[in-house]
Protein backbone atom coordinates (compact mmCIF):
# COMPACT_ATOMS: atom_id res chain seq x y z
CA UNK A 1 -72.10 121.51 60.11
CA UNK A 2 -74.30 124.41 58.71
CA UNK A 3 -72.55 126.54 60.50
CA UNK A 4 -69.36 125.82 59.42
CA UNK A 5 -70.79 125.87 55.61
CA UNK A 6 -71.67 129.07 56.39
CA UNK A 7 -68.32 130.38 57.76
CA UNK A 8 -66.58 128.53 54.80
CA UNK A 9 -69.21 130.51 51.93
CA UNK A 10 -68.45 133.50 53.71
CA UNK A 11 -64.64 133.06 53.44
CA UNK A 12 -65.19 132.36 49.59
CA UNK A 13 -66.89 135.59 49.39
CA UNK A 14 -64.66 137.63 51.65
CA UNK A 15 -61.25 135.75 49.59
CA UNK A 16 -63.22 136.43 45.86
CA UNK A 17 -64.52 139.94 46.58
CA UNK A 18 -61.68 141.29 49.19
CA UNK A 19 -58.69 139.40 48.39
CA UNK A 20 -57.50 139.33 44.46
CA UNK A 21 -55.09 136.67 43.72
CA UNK A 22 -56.30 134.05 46.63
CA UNK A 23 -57.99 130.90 44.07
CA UNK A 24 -55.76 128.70 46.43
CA UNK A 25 -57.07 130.42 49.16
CA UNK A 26 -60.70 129.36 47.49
CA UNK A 27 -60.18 126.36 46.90
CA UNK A 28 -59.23 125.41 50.66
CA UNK A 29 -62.38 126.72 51.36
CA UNK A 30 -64.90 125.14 49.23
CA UNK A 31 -63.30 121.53 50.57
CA UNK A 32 -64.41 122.95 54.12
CA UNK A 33 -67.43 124.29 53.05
CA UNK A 34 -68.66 121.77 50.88
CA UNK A 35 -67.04 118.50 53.07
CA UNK A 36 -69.33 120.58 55.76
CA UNK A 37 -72.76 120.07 53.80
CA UNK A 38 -71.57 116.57 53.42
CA UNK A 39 -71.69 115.70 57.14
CA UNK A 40 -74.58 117.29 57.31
CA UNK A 41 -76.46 114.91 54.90
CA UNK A 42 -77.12 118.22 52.24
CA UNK A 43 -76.62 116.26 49.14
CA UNK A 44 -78.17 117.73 46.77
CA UNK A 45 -77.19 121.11 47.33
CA UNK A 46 -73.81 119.43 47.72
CA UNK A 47 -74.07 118.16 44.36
CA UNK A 48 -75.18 121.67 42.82
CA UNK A 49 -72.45 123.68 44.58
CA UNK A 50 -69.57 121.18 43.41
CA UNK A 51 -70.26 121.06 40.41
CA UNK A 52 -70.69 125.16 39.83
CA UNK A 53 -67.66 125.07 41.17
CA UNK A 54 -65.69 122.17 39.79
CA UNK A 55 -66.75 123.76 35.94
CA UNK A 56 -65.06 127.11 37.18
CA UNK A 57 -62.37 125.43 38.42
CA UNK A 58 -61.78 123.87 34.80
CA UNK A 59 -62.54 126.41 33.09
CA UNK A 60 -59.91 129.00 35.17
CA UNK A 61 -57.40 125.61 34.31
CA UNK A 62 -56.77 126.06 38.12
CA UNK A 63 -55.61 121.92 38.78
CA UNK A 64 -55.25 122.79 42.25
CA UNK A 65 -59.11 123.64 42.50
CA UNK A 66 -59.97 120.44 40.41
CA UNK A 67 -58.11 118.57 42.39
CA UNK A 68 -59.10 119.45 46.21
CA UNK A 69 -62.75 119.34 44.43
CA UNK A 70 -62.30 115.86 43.24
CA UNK A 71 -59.85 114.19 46.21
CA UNK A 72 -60.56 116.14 49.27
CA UNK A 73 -64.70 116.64 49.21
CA UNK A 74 -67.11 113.54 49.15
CA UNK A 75 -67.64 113.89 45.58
CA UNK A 76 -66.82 110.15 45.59
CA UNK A 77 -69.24 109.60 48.32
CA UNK A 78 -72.00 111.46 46.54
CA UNK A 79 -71.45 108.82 42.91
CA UNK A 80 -71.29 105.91 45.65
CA UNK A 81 -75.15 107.22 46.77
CA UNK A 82 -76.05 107.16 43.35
CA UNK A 83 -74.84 103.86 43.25
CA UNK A 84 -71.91 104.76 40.75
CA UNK A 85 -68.75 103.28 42.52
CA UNK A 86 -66.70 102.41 38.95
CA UNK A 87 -67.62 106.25 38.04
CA UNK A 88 -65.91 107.20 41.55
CA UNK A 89 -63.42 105.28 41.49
CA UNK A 90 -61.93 106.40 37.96
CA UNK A 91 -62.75 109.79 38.40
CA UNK A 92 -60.71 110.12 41.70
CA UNK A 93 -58.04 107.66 39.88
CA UNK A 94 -57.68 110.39 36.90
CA UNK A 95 -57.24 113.01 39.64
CA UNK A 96 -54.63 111.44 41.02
CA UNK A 97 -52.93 110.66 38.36
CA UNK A 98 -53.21 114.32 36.81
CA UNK A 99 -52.06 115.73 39.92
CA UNK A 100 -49.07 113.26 40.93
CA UNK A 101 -47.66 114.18 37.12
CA UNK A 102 -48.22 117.54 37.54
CA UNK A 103 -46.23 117.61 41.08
CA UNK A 104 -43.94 115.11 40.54
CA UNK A 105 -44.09 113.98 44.43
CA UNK A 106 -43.53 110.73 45.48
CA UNK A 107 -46.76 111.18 48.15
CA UNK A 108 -48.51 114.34 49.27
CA UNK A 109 -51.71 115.05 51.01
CA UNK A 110 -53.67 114.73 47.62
CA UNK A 111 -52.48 111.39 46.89
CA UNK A 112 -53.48 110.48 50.56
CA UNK A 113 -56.86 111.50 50.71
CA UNK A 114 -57.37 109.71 46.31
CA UNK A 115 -55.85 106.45 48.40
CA UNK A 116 -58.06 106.67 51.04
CA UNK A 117 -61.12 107.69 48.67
CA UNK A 118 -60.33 104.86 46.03
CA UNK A 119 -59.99 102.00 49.55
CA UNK A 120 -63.21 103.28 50.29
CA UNK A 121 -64.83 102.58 47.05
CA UNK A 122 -63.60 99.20 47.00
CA UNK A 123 -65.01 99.02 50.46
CA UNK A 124 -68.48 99.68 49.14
CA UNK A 125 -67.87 97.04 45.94
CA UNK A 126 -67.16 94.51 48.54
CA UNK A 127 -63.19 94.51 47.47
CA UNK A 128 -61.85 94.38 50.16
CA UNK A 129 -58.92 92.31 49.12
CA UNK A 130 -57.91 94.99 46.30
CA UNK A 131 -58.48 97.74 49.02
CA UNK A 132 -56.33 95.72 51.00
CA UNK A 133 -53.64 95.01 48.65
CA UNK A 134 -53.60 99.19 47.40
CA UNK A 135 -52.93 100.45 51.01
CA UNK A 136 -50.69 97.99 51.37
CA UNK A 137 -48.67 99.12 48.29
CA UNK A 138 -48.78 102.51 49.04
CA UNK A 139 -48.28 102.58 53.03
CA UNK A 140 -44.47 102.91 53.13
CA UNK A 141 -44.80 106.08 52.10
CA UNK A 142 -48.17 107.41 53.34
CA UNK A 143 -45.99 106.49 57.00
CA UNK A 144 -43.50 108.75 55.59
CA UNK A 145 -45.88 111.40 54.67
CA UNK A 146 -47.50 111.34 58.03
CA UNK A 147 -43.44 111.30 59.92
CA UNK A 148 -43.20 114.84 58.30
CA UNK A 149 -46.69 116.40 58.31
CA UNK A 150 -47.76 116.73 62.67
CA UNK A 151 -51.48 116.61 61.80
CA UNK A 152 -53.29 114.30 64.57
CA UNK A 153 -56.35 114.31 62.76
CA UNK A 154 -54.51 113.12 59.53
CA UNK A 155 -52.86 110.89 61.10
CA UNK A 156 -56.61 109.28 62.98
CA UNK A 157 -57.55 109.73 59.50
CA UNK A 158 -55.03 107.58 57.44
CA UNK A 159 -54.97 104.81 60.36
CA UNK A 160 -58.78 104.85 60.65
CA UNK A 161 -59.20 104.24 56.87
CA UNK A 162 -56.10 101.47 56.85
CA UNK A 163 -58.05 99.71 60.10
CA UNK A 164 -61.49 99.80 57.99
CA UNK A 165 -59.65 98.19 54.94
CA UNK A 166 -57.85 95.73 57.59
CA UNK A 167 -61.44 94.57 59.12
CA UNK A 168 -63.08 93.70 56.07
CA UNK A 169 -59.68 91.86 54.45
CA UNK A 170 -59.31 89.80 57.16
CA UNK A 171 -63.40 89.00 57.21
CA UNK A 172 -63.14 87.79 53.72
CA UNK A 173 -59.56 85.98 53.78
CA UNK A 174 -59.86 82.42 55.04
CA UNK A 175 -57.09 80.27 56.83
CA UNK A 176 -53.52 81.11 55.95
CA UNK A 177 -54.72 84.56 54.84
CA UNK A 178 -57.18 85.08 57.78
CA UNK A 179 -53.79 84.39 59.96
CA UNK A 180 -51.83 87.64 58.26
CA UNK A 181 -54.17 89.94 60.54
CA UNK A 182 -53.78 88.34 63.50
């Protein structure tokens, strides 16, 4: 994982100092970079490098930055270690909601990875019901997102997180409910 962090900070250096015009191109990369320090258990320079960059991705008023910053990194993860789930859960809420009016799409890969973030918040509060009941509001059309996008690791991704949210549902339902799963 260092090593990818590595490749990923050199990318954002080749892209910024190499490559004018590329703040998409950026943006990709810190999600890499910094998901990459994540996995490796690098917190708190996790922490410091998101939020350098999430304040220069405000300040530019680049939403696409924001955005990948917010939904597509474990900044979620990092609030849930500080044991600040509601402060997760609304920030990556208000992401999604910013980002859905800006697009106007019914369901992109943003909105998948805020659904999957915001079930696995619940997750941690012990909701499993309400985690439950959002993916199954929303999973016509992340099955329609997922027909059109021929990403096998997406797709691991989106069933892995509805099969987590599944488990702990059905643990907590009791006889009629309990029966749904089965």
């Amino acid at each position: 994982w260092k090593t990818a962090y590595e490749h990923g900070r050199r990318a954002e250096s080749i892209f910024r100092n190499e490559c004018p015009g590329t703040s998409w191109e950026i943006a990709t990369t810190w999600v890499f970079a910094y998901s990459s320090l994540c996995w490796a258990g690098e917190w708190k320079e996790f922490a410091q490098r998101f939020a350098s960059s999430l304040k220069d991705a405000v300040s530019r008023g680049d939403l696409y930055a924001e955005t990948q910053l917010r939904l597509m990194t474990s900044s979620g993860l990092g609030m849930l270690i500080a044991d600040l789930p509601d402060d997760a859960y609304a920030m990556v809420d208000a992401a999604r909601r910013e980002w859905s009016k800006s697009t106007g799409r019914p369901f992109d890969l943003q909105r998948l990875f805020a659904l999957t973030s915001m079930a696995d918040i619940l997750l941690y509060k012990g909701e499993g019901e309400r985690a439950w009941e959002l993916l199954r509001e929303e999973w016509p059309r992340v099955r329609q997102f997922l027909l059109l996008v021929p990403s096998q690791l997406l797709h691991t991704f989106a069933w892995q997180n509805y099969g987590r949210v599944a488990i702990q549902a059905a643990f907590k339902a009791t006889g009629e409910q309990r029966e749904a799963f089965a």
